[in-house]
PDB file of N, CA and C in Angstrom:
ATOM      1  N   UNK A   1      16.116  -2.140  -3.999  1.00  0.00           N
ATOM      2  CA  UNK A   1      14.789  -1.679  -4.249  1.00  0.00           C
ATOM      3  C   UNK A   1      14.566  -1.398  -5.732  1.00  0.00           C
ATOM      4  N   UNK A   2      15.532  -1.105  -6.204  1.00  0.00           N
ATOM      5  CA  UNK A   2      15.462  -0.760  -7.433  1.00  0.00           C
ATOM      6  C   UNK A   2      14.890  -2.033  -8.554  1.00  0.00           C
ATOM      7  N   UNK A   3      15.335  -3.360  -8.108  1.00  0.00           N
ATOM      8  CA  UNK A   3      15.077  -4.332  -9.231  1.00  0.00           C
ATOM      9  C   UNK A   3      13.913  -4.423  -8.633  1.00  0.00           C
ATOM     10  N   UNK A   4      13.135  -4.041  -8.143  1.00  0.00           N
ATOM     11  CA  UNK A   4      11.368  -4.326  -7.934  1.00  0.00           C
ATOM     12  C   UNK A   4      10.919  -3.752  -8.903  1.00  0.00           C
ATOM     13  N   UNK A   5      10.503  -4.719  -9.815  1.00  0.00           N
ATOM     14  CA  UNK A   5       9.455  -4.156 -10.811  1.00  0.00           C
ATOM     15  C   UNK A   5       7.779  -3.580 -10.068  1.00  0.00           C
ATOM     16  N   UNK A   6       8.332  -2.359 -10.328  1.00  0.00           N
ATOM     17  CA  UNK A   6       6.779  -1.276 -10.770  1.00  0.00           C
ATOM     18  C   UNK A   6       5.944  -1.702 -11.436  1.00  0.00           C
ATOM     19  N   UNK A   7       4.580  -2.091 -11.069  1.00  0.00           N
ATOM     20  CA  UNK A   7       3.662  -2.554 -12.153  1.00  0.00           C
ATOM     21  C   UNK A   7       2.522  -0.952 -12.094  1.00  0.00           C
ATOM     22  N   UNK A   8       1.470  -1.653 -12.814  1.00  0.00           N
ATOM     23  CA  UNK A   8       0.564  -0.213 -12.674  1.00  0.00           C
ATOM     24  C   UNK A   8      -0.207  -0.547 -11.472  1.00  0.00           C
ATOM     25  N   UNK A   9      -0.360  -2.017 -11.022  1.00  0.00           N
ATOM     26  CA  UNK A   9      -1.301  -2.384  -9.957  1.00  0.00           C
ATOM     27  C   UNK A   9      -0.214  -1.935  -8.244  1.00  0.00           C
ATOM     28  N   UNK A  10       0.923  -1.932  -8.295  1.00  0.00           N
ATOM     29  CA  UNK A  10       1.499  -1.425  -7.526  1.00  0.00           C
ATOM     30  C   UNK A  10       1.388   0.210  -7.354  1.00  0.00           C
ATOM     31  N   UNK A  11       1.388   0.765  -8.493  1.00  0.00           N
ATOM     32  CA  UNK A  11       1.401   2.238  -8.529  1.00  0.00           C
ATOM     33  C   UNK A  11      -0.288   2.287  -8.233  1.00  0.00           C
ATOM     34  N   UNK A  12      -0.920   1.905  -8.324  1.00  0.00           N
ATOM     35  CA  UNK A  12      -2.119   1.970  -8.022  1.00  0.00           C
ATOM     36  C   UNK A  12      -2.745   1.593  -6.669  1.00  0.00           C
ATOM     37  N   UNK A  13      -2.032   0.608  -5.934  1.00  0.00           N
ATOM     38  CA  UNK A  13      -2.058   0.731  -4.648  1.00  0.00           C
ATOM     39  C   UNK A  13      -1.451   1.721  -3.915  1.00  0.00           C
ATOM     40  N   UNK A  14      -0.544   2.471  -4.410  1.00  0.00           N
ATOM     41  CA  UNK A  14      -0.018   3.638  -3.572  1.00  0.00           C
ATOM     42  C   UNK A  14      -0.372   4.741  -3.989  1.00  0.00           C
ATOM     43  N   UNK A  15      -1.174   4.946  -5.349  1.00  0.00           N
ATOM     44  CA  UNK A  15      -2.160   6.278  -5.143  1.00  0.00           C
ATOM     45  C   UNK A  15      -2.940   6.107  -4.200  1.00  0.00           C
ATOM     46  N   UNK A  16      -4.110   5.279  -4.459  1.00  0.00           N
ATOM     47  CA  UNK A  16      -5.167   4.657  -3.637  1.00  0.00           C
ATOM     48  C   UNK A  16      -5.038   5.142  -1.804  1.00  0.00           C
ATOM     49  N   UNK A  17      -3.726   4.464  -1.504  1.00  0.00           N
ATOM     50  CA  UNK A  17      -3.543   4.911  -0.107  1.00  0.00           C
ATOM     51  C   UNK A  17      -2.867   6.177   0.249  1.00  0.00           C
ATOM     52  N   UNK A  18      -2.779   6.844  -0.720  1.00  0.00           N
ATOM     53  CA  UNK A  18      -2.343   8.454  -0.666  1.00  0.00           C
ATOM     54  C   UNK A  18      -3.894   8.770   0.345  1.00  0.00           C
ATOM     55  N   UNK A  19      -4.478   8.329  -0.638  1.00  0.00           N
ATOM     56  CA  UNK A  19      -6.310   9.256   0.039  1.00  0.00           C
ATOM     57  C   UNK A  19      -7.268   7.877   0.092  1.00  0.00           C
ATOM     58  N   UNK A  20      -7.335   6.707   1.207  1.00  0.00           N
ATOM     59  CA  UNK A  20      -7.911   6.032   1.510  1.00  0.00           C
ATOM     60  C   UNK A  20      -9.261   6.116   1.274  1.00  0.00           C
ATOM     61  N   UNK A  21      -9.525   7.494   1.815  1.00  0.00           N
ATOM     62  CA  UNK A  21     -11.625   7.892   2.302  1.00  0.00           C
ATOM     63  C   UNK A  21     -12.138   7.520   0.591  1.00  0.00           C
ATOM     64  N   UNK A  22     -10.883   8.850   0.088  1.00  0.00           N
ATOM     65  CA  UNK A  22     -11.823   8.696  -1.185  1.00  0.00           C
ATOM     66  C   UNK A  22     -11.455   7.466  -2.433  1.00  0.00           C
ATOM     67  N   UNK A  23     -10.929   6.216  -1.893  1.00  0.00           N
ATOM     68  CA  UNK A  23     -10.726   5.205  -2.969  1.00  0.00           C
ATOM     69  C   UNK A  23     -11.271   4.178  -2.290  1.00  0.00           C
ATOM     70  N   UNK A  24     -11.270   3.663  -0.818  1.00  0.00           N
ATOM     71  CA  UNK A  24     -12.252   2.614   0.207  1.00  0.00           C
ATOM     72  C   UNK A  24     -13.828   3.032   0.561  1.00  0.00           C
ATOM     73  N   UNK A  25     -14.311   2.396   1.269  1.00  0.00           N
ATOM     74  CA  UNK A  25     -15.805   2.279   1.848  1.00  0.00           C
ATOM     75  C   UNK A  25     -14.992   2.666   3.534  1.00  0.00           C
ATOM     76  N   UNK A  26     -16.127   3.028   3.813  1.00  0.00           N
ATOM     77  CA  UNK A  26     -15.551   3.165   5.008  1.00  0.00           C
ATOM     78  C   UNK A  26     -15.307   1.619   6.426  1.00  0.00           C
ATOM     79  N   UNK A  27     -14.496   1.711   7.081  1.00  0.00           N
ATOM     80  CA  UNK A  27     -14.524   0.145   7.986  1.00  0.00           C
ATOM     81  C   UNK A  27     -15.227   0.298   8.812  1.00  0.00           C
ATOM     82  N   UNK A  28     -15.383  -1.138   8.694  1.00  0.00           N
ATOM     83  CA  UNK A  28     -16.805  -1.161   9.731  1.00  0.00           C
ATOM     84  C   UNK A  28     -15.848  -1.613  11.274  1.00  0.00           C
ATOM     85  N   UNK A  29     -14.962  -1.395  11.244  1.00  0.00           N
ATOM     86  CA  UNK A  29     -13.999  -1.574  12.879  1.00  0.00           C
ATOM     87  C   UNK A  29     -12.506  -1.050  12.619  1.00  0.00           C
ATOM     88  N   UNK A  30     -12.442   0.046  12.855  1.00  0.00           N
ATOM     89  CA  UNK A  30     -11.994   1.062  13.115  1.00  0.00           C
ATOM     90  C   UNK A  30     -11.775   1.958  11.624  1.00  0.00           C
ATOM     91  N   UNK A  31     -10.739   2.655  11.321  1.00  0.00           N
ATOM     92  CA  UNK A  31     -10.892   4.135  10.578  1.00  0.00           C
ATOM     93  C   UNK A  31      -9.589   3.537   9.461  1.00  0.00           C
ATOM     94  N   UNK A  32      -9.988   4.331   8.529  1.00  0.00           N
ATOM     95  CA  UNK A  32      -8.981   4.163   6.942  1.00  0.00           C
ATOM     96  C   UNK A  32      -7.947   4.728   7.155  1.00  0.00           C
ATOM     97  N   UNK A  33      -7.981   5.595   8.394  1.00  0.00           N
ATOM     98  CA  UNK A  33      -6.660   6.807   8.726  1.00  0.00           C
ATOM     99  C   UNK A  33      -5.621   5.500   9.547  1.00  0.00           C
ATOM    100  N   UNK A  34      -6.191   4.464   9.665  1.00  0.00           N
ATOM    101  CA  UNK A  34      -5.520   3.343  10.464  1.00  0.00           C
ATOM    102  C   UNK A  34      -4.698   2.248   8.920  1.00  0.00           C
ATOM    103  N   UNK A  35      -4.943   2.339   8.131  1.00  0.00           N
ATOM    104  CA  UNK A  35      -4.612   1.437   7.081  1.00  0.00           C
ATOM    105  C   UNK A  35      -5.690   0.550   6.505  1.00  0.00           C
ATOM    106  N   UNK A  36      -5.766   0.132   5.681  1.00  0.00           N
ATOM    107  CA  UNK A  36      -7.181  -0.816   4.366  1.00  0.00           C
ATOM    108  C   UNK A  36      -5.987  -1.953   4.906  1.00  0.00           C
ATOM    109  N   UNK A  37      -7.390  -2.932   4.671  1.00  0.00           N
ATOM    110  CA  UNK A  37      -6.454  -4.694   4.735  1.00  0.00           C
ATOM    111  C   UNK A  37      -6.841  -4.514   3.152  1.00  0.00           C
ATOM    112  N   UNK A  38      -5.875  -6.285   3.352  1.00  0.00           N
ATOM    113  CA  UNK A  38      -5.692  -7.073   1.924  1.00  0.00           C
ATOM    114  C   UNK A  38      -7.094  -7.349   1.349  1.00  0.00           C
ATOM    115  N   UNK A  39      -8.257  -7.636   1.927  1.00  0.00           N
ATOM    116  CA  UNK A  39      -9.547  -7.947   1.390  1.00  0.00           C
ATOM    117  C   UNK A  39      -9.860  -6.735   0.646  1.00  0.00           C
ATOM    118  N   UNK A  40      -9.964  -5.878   1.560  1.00  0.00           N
ATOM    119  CA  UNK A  40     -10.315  -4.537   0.666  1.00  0.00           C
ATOM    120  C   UNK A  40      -9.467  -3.863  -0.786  1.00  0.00           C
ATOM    121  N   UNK A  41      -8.123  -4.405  -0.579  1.00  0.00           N
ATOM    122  CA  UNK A  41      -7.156  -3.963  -2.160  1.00  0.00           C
ATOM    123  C   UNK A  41      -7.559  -4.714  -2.731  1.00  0.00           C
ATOM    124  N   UNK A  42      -7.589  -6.616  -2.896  1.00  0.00           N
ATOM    125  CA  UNK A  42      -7.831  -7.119  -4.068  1.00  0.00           C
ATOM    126  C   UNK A  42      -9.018  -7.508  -4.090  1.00  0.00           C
ATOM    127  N   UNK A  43     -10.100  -6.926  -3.589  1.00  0.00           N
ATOM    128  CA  UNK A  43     -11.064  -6.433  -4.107  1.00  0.00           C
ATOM    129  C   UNK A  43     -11.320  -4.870  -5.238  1.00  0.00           C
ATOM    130  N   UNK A  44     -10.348  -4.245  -4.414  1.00  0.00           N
ATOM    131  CA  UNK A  44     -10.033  -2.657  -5.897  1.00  0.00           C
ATOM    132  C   UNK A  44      -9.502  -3.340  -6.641  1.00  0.00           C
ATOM    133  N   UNK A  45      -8.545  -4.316  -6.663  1.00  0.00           N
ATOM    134  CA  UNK A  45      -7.798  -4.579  -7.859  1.00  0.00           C
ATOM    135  C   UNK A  45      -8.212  -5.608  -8.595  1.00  0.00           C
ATOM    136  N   UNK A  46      -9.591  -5.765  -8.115  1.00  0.00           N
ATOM    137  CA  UNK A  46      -9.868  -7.255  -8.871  1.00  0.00           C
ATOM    138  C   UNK A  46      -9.061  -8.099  -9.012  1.00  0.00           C
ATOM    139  N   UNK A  47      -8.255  -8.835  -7.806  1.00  0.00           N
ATOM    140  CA  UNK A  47      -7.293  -9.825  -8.070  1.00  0.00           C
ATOM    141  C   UNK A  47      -8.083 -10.929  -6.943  1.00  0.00           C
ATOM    142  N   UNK A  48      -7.330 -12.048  -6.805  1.00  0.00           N
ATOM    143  CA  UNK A  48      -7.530 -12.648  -5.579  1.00  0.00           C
ATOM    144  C   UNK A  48      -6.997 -12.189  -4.241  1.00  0.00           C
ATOM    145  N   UNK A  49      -6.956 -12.910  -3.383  1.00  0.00           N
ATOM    146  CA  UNK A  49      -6.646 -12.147  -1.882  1.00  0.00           C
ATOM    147  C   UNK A  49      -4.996 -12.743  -2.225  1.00  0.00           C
ATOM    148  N   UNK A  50      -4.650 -13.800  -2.610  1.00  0.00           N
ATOM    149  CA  UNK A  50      -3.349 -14.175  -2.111  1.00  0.00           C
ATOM    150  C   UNK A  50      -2.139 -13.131  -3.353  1.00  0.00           C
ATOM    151  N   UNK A  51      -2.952 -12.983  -4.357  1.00  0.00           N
ATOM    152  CA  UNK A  51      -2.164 -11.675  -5.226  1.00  0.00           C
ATOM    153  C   UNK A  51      -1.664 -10.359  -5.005  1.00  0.00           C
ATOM    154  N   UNK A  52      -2.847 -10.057  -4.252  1.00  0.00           N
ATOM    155  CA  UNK A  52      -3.163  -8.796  -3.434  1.00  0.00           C
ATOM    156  C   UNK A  52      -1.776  -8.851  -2.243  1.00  0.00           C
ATOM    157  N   UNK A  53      -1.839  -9.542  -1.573  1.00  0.00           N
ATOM    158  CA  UNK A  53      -0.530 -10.119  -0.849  1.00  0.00           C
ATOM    159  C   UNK A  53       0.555  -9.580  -0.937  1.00  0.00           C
ATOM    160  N   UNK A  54       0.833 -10.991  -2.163  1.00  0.00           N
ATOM    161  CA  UNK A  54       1.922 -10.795  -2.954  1.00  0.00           C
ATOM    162  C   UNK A  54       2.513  -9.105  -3.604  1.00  0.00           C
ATOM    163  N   UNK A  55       1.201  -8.378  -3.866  1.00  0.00           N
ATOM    164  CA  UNK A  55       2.174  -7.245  -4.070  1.00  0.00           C
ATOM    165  C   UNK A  55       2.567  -6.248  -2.945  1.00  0.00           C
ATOM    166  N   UNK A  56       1.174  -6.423  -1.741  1.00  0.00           N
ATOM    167  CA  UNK A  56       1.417  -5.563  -0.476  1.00  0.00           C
ATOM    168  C   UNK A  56       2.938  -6.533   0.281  1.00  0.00           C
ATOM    169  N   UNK A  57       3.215  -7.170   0.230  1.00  0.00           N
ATOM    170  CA  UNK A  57       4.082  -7.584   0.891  1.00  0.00           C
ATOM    171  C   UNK A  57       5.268  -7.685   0.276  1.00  0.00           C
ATOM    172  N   UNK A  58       5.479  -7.187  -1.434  1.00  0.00           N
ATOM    173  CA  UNK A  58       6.365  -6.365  -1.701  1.00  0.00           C
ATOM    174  C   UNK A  58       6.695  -5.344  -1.691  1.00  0.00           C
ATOM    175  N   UNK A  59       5.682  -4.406  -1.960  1.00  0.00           N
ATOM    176  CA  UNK A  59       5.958  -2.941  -1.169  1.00  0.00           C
ATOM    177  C   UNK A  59       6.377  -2.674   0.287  1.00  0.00           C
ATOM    178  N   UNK A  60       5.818  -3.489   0.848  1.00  0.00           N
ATOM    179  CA  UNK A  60       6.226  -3.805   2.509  1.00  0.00           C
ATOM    180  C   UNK A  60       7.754  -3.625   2.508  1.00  0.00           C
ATOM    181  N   UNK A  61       8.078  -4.789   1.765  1.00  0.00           N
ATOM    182  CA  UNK A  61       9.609  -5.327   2.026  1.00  0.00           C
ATOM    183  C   UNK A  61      10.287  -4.279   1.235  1.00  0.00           C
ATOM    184  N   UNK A  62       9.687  -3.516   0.641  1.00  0.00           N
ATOM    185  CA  UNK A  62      10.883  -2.386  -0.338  1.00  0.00           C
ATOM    186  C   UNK A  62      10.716  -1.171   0.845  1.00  0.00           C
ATOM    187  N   UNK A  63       9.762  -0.700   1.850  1.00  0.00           N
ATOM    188  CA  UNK A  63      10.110   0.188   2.713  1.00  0.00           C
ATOM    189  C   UNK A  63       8.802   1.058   2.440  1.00  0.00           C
ATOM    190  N   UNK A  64       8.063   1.032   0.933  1.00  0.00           N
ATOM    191  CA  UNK A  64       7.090   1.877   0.790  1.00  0.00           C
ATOM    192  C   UNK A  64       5.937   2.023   1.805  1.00  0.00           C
ATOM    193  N   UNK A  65       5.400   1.034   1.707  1.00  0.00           N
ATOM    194  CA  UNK A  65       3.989   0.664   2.747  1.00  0.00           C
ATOM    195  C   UNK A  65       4.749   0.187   4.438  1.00  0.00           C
ATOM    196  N   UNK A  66       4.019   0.224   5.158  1.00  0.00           N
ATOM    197  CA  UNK A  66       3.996  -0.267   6.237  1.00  0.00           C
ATOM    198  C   UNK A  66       2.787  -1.195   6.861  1.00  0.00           C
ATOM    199  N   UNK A  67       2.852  -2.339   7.244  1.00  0.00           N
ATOM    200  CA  UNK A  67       1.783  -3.201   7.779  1.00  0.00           C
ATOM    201  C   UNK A  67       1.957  -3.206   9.620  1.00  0.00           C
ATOM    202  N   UNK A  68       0.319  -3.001   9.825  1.00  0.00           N
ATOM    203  CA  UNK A  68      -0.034  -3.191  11.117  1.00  0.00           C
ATOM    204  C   UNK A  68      -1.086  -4.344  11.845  1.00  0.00           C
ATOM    205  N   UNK A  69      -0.407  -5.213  12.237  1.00  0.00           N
ATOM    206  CA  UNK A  69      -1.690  -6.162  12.889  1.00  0.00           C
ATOM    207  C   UNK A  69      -2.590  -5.392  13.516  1.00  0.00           C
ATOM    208  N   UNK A  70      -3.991  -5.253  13.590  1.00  0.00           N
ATOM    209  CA  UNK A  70      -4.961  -5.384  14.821  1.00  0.00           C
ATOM    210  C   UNK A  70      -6.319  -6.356  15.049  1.00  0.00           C
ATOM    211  N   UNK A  71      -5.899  -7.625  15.813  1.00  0.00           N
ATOM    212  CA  UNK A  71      -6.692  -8.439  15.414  1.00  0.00           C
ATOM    213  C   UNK A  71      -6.139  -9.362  14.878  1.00  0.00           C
ATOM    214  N   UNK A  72      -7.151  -9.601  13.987  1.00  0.00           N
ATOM    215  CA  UNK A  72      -7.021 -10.878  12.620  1.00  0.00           C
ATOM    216  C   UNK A  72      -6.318 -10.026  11.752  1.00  0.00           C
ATOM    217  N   UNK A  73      -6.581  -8.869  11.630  1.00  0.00           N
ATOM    218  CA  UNK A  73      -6.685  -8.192  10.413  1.00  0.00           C
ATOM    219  C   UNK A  73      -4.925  -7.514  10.118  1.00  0.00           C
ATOM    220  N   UNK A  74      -4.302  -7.450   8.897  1.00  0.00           N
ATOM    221  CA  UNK A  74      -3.255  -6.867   8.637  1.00  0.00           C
ATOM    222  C   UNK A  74      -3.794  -5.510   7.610  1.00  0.00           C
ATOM    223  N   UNK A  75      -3.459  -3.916   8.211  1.00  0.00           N
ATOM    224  CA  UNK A  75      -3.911  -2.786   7.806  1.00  0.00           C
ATOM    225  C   UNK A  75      -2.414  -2.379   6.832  1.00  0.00           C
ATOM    226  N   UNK A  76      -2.724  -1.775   6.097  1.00  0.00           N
ATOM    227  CA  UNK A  76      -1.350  -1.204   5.149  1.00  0.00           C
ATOM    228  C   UNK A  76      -1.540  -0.024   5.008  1.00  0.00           C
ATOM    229  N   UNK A  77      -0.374   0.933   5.285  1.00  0.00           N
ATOM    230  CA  UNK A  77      -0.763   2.571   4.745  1.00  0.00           C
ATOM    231  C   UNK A  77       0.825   2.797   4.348  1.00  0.00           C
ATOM    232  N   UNK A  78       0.562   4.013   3.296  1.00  0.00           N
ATOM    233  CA  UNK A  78       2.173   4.590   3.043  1.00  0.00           C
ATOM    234  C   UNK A  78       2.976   5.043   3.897  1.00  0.00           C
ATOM    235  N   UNK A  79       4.259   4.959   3.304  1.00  0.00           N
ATOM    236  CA  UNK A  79       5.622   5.251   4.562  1.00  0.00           C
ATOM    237  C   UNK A  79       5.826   6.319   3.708  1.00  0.00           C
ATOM    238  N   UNK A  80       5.113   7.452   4.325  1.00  0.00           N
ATOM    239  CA  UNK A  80       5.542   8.686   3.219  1.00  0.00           C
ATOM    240  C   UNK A  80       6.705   9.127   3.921  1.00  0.00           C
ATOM    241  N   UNK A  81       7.533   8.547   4.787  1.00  0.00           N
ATOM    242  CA  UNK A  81       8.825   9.534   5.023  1.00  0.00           C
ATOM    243  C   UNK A  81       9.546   8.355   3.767  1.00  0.00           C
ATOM    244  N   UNK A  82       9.542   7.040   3.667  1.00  0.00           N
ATOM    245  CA  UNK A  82      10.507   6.311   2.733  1.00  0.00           C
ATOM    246  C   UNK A  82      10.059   6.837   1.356  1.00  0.00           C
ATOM    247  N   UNK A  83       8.620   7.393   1.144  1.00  0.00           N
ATOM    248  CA  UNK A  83       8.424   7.539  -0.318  1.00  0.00           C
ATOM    249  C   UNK A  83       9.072   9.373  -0.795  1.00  0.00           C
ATOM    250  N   UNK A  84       9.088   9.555   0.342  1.00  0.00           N
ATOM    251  CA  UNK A  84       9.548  11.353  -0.051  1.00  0.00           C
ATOM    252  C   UNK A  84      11.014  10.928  -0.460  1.00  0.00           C
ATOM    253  N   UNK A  85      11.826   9.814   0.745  1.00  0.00           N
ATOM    254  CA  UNK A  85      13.469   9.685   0.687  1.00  0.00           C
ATOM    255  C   UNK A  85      13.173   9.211  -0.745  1.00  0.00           C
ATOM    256  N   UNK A  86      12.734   8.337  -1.428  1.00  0.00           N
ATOM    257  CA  UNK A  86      12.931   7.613  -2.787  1.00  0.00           C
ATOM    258  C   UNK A  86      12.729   9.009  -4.033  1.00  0.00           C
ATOM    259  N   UNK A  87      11.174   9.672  -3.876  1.00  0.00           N
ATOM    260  CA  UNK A  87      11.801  10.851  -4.396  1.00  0.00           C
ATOM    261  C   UNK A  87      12.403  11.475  -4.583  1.00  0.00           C
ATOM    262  N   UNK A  88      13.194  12.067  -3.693  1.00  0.00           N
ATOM    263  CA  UNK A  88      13.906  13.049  -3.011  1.00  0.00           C
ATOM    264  C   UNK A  88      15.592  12.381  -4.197  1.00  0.00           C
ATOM    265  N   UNK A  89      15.913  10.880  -4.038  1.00  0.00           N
ATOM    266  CA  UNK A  89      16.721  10.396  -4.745  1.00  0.00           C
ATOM    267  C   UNK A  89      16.821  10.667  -6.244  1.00  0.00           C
ATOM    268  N   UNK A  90      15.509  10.751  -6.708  1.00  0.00           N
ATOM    269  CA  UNK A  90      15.393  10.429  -8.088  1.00  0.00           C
ATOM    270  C   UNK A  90      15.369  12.026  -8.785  1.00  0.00           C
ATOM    271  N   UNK A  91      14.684  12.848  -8.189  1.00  0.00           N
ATOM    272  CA  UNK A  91      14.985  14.571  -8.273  1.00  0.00           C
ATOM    273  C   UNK A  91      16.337  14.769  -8.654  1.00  0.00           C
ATOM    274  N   UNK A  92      17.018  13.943  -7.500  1.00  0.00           N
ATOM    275  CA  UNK A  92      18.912  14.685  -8.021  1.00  0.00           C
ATOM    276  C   UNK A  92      19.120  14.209  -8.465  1.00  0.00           C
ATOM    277  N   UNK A  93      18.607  13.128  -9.700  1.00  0.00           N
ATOM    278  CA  UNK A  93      19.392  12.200 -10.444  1.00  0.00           C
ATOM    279  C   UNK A  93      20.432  11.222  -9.999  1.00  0.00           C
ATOM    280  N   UNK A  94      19.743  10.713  -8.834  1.00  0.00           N
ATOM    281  CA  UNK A  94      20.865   9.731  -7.892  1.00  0.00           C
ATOM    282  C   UNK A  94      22.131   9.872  -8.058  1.00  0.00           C
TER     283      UNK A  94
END
């Protein structure tokens, strides 16, 4: 996990989904407390959809985020028990 480069657009997707309400619109089929899809990040991030992806589906694979199908749609929200453990590491000076 460690050689995953941190960008600011990564750190910025995981503020963002700290507090969904207040960084999304609200969904028009079902709730933000459920996870934001990919349309809705690289639209915040002004990227394309397949960029947007590319970084949710690295955070995915490092343990941070978690993805949920419902539908068509793939929802992403934080794995705040993996982001406390990654803290929790870096506090004691690994």
């Amino acid at each position: 996990m460690l050689r995953v480069p941190v960008g600011g657009r990564r750190l910025d997707i995981l503020e963002w989904l700290r507090d969904p309400a207040a960084h999304f619109p609200p969904e028009r089929h079902g709730s933000l407390a459920d996870g934001v899809d990919a349309a809705a990040l690289a639209t915040k991030l002004g990227v394309s959809h397949a960029v947007a992806r590319t970084h949710l589906d690295l955070l995915v694979g490092v343990g941070l985020l978690r993805a949920r199908r419902i539908g068509r749609r793939t929802l992403y929200h934080r794995d705040e028990y993996r982001i406390a453990e990654v803290r929790s590491l870096f506090e004691k000076g690994w």
